[in-house]
N, C-alpha and C. Protein backbone atom coordinates (compact mmCIF):
# COMPACT_ATOMS: atom_id res chain seq x y z
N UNK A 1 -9.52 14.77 0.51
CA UNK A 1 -9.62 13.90 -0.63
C UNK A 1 -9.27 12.49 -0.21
N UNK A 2 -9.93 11.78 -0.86
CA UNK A 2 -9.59 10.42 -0.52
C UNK A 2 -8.43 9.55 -1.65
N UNK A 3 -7.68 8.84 -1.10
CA UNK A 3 -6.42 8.33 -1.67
C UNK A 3 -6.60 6.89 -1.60
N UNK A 4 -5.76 6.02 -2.54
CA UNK A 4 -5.75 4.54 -2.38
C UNK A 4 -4.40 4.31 -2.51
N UNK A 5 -3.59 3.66 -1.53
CA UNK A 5 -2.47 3.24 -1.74
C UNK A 5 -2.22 1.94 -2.34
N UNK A 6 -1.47 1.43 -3.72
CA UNK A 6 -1.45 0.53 -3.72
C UNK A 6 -0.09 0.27 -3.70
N UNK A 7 0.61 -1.08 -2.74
CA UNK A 7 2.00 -1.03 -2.94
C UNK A 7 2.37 -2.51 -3.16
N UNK A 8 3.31 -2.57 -3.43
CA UNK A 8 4.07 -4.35 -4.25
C UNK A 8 5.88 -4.13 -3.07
N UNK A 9 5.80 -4.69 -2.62
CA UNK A 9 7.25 -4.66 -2.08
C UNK A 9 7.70 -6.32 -1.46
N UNK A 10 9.01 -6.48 -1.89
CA UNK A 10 9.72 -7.49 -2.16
C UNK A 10 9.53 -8.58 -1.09
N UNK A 11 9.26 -9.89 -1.51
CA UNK A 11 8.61 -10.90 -0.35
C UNK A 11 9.86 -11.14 0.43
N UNK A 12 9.48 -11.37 1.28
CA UNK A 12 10.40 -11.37 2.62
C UNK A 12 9.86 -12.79 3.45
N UNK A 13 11.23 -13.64 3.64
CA UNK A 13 11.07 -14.97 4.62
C UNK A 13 9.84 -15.02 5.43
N UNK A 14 8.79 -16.27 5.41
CA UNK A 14 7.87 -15.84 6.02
C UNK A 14 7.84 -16.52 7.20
N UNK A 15 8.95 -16.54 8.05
CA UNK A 15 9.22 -16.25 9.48
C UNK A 15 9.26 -15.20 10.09
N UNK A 16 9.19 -14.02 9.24
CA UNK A 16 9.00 -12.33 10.08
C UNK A 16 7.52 -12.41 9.46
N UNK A 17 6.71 -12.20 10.50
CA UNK A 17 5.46 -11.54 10.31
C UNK A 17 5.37 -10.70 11.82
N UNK A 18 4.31 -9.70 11.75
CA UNK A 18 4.36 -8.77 12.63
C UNK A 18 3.17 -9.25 13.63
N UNK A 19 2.88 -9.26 15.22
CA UNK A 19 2.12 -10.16 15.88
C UNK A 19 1.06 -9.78 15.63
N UNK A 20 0.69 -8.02 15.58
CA UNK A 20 -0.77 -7.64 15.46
C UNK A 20 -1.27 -8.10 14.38
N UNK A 21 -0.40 -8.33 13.45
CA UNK A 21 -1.55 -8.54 11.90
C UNK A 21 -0.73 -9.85 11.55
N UNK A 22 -2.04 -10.30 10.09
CA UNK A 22 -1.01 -11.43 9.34
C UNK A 22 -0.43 -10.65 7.93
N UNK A 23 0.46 -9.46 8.23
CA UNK A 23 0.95 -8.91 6.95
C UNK A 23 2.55 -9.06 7.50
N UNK A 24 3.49 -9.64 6.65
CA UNK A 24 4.65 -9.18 6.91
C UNK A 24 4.97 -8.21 7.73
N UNK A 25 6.43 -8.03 8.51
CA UNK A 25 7.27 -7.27 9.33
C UNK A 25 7.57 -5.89 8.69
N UNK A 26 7.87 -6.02 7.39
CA UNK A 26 8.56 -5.49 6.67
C UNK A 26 7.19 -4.31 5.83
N UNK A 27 6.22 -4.93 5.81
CA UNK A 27 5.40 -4.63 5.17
C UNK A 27 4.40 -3.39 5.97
N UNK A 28 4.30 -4.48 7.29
CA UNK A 28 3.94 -3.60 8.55
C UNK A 28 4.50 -2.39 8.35
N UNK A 29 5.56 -2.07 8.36
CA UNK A 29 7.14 -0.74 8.69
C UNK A 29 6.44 0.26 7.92
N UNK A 30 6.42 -0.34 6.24
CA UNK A 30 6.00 0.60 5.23
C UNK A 30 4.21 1.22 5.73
N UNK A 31 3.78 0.49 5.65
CA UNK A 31 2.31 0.65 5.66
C UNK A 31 2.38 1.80 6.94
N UNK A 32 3.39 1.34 8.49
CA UNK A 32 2.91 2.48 9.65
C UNK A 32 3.70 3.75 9.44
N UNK A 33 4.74 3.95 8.52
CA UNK A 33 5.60 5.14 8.26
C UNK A 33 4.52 6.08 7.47
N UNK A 34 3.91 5.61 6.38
CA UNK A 34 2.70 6.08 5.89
C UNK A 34 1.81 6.95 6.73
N UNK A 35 0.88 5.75 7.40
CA UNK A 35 0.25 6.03 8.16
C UNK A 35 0.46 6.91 8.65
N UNK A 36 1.55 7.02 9.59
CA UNK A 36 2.46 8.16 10.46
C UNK A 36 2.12 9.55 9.99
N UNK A 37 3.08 9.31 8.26
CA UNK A 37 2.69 10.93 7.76
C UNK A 37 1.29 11.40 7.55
N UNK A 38 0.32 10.68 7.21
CA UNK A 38 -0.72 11.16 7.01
C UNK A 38 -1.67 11.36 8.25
N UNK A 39 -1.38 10.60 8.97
CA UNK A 39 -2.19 11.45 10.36
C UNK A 39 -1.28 12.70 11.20
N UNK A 40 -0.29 12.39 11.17
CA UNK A 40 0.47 13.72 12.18
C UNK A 40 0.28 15.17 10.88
N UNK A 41 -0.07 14.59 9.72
CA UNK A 41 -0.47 15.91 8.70
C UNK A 41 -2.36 16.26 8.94
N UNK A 42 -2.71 15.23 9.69
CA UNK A 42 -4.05 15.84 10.30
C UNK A 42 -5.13 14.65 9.05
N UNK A 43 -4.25 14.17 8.89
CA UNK A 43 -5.20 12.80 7.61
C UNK A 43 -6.08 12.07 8.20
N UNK A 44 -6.84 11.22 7.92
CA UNK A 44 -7.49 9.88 8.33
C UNK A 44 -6.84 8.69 7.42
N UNK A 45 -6.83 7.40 8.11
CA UNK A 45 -6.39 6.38 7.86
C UNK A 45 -7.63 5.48 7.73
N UNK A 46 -8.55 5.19 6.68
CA UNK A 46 -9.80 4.91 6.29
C UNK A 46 -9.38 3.02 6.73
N UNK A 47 -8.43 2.56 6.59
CA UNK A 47 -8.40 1.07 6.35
C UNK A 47 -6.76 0.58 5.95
N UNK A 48 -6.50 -0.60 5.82
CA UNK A 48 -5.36 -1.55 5.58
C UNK A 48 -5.86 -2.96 4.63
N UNK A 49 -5.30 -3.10 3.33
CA UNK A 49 -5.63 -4.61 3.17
C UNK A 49 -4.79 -5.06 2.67
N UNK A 50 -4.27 -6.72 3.20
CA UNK A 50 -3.62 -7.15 2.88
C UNK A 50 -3.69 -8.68 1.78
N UNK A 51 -3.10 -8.14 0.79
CA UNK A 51 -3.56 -8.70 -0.50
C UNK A 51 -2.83 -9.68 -0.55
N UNK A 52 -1.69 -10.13 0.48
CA UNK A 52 -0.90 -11.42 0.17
C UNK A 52 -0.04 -11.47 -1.26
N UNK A 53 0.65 -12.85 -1.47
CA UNK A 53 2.11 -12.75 -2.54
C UNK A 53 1.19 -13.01 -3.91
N UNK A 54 1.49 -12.18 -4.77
CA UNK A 54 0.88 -12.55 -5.85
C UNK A 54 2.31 -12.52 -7.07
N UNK A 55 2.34 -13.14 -8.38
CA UNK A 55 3.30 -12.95 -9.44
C UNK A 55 3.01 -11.80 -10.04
N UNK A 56 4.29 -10.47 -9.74
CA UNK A 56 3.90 -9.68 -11.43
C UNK A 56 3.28 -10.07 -11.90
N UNK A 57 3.10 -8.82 -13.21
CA UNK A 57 2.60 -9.15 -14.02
C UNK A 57 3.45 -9.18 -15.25
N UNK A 58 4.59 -8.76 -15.02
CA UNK A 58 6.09 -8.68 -15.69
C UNK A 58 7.20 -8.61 -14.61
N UNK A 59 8.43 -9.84 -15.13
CA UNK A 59 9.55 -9.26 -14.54
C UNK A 59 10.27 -7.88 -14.28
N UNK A 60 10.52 -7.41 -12.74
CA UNK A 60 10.91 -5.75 -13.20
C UNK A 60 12.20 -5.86 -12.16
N UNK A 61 12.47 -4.89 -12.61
CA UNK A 61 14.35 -4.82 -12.25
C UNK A 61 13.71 -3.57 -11.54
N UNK A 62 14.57 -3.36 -9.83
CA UNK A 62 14.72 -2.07 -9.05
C UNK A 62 16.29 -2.49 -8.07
N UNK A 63 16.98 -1.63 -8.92
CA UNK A 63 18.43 -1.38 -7.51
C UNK A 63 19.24 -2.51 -7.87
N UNK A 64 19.12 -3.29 -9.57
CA UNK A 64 20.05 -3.99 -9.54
C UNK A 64 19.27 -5.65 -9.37
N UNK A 65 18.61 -6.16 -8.72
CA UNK A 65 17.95 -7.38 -8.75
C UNK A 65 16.34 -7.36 -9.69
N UNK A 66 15.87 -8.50 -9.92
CA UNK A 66 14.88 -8.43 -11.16
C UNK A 66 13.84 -9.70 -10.04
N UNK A 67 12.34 -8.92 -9.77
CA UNK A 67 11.53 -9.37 -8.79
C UNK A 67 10.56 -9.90 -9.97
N UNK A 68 9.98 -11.27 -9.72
CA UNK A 68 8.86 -11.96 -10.84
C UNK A 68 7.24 -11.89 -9.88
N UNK A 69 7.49 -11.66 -8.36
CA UNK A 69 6.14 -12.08 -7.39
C UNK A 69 7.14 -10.71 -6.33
N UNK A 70 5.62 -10.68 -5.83
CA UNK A 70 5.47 -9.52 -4.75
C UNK A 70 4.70 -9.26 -3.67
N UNK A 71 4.80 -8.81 -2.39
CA UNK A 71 3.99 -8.91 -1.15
C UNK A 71 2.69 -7.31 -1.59
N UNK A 72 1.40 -7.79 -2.22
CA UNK A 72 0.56 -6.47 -1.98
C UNK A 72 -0.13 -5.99 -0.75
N UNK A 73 -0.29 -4.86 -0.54
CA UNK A 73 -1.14 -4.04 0.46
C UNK A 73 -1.64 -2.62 0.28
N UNK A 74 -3.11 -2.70 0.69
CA UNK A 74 -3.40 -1.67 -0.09
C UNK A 74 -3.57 -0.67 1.19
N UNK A 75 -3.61 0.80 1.00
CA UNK A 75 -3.69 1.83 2.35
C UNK A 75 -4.81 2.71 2.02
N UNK A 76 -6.07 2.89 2.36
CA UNK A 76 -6.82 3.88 2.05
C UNK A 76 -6.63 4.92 3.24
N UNK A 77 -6.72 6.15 2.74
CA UNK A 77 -6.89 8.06 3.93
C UNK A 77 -6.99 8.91 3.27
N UNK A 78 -7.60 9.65 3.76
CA UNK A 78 -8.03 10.64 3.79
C UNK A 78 -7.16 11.96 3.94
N UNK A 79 -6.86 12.68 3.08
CA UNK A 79 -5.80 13.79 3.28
C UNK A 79 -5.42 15.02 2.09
N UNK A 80 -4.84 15.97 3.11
CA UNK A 80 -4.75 16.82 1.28
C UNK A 80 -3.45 16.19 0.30
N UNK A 81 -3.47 16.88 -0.78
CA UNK A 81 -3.25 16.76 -1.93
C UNK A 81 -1.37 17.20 -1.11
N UNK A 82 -1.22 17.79 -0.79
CA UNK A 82 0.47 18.18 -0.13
C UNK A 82 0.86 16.94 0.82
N UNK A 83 -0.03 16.51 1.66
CA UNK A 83 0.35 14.84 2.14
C UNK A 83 0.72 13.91 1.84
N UNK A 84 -0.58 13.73 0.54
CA UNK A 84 -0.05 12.57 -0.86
C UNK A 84 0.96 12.67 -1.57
N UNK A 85 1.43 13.85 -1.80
CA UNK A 85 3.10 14.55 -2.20
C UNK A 85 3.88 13.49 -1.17
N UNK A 86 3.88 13.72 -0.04
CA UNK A 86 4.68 13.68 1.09
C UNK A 86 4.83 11.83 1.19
N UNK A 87 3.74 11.60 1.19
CA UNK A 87 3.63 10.55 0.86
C UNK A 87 4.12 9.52 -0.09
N UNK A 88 4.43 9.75 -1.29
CA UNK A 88 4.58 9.02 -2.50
C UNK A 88 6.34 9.76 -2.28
N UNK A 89 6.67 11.01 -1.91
CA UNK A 89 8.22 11.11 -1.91
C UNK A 89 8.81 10.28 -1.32
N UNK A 90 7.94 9.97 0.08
CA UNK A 90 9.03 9.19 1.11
C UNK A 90 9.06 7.46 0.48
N UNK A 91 7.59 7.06 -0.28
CA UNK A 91 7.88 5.57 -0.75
C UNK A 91 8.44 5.62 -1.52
N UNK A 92 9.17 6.59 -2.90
CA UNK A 92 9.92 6.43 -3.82
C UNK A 92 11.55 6.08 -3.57
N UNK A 93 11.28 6.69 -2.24
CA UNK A 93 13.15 6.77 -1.51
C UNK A 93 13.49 5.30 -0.83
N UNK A 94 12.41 4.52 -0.44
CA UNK A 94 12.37 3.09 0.48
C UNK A 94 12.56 1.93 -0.90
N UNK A 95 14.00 1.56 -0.73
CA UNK A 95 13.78 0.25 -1.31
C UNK A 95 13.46 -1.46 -1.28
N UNK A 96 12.52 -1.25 -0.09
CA UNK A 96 12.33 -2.38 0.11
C UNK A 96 10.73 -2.64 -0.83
N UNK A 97 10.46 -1.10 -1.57
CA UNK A 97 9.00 -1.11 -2.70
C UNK A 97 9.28 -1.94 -3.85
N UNK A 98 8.63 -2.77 -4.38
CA UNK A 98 9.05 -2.94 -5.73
C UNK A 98 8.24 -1.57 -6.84
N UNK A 99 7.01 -1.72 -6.60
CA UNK A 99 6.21 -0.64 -7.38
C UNK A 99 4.98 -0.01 -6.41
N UNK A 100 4.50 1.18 -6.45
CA UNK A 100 3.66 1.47 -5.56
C UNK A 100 2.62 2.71 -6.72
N UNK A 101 1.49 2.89 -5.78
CA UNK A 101 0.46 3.96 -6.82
C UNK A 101 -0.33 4.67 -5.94
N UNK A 102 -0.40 5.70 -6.30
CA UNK A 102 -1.68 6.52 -5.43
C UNK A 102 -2.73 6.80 -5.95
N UNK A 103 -3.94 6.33 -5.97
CA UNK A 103 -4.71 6.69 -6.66
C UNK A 103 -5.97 7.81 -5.88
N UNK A 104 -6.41 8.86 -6.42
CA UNK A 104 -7.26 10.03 -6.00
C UNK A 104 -8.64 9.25 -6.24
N UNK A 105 -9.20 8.64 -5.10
CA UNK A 105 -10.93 7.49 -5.20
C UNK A 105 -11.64 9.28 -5.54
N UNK A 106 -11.84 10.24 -4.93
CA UNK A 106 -12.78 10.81 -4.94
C UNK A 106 -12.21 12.30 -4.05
N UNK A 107 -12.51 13.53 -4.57
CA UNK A 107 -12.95 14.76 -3.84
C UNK A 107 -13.96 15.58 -3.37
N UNK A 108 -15.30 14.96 -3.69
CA UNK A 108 -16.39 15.40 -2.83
C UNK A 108 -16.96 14.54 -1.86
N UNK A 109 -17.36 14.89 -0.96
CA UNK A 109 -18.06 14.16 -0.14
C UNK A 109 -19.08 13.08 -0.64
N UNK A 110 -19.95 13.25 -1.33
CA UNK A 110 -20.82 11.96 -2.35
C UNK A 110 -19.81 11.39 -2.86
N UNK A 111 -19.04 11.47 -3.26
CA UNK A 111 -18.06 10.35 -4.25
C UNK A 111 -17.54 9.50 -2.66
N UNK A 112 -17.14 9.91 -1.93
CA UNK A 112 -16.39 8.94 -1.31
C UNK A 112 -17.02 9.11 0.72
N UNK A 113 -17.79 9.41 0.34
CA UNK A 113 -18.85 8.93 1.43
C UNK A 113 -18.71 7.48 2.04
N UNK A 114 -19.55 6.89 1.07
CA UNK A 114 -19.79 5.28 1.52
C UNK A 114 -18.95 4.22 0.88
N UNK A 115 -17.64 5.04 0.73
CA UNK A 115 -16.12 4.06 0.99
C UNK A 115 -15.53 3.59 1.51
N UNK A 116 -15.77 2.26 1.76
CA UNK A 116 -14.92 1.91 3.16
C UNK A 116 -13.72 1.59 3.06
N UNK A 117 -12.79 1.03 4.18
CA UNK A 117 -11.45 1.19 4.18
C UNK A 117 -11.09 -0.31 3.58
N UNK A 118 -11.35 -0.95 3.68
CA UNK A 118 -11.55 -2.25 2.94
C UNK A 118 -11.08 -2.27 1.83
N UNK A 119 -10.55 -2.72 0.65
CA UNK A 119 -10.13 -3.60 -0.29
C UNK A 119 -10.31 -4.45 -0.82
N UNK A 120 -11.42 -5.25 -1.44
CA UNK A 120 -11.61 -6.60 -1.75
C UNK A 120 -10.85 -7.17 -2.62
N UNK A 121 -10.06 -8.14 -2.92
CA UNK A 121 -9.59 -9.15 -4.20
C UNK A 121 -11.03 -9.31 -4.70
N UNK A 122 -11.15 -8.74 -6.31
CA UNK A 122 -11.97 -9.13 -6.76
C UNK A 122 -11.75 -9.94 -7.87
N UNK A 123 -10.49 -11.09 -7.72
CA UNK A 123 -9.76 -12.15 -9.46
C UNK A 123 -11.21 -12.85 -8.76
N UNK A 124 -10.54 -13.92 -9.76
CA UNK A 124 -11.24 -15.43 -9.77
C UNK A 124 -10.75 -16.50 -9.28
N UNK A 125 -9.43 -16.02 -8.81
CA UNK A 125 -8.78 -17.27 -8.17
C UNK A 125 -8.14 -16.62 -7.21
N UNK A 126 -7.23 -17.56 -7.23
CA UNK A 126 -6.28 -17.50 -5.69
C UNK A 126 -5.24 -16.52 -5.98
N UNK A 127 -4.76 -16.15 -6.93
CA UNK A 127 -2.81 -15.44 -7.85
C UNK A 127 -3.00 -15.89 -8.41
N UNK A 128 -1.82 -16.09 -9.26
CA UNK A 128 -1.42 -16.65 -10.77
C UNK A 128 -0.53 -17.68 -10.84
C-alpha cells in the first residue's frame, strides 16, 4: 500500500542544515529513522519533499511550549499496513514533531501506479 507522510516539526536555527540536502539537520534525522523502518520492514521509499517553513494554521501547544510556524516534509513508501503502525508509533514518541499524518494514497496497483515520489506545493504563494 502506498502511504504519504506528512510531518510539521519545530524550526530549528538555520545554521544546521544537513550537506546532502537543503532540508534541515533535524529534519533529515526524522525523515532517515522513518525511512530506516520502512525499508529494513522490506518497504519502498517512493520520494522526500521538502516543503520549507510555513505558519500554522493555528497556534498549538506540544510538551509545554506553543509553536505558530513549522519546518514541512513530506515522505512517500510503499509498505504494509503493520509498518505504518510502526511508523506513526515511533513519530508520536519524537518530540522534536509538532504534528504529523499518514495518509493511505492507494491499495491497488492502478490507484497508485503512476505516483510519483514527489510532492508538489500546490498554494498560490510563497506561505502565509
Amino acid at each position: 500500500m502506498l502511504y504519504e507522510l506528512i510531518g510539521v516539526k519545530s524550526k530549528s536555527p538555520s545554521s544546521l542544515f544537513s550537506s546532502s540536502s537543503h532540508i534541515p539537520l533535524t529534519s533529515f534525522r526524522i525523515v532517515r529513522t522513518s525511512s530506516l523502518l520502512v525499508l529494513n520492514a522490506g518497504g519502498v521509499v517512493r520520494g522526500i519533499t521538502n516543503w520549507g517553513t510555513f505558519r500554522l494554521p493555528k497556534p498549538y501547544r506540544k510538551q509545554g511550549a506553543t509553536y505558530d510556524s513549522g519546518h514541512y516534509f513530506i515522505l512517500r513508501f510503499d509498505s504494509s499496513a503493520k509498518t505504518q503502525h510502526a511508523v506513526r508509533r515511533t513519530l508520536g514518541l519524537d518530540p522534536r514533531l509538532i504534528r504529523y499524518s499518514v495518509v493511505k494514497m492507494g491499495a491497488k496497483l492502478e490507484d497508485v501506479a503512476k505516483v510519483g515520489g514527489q510532492a508538489e506545493w500546490g498554494g498560490k504563494g510563497e506561505g502565509y
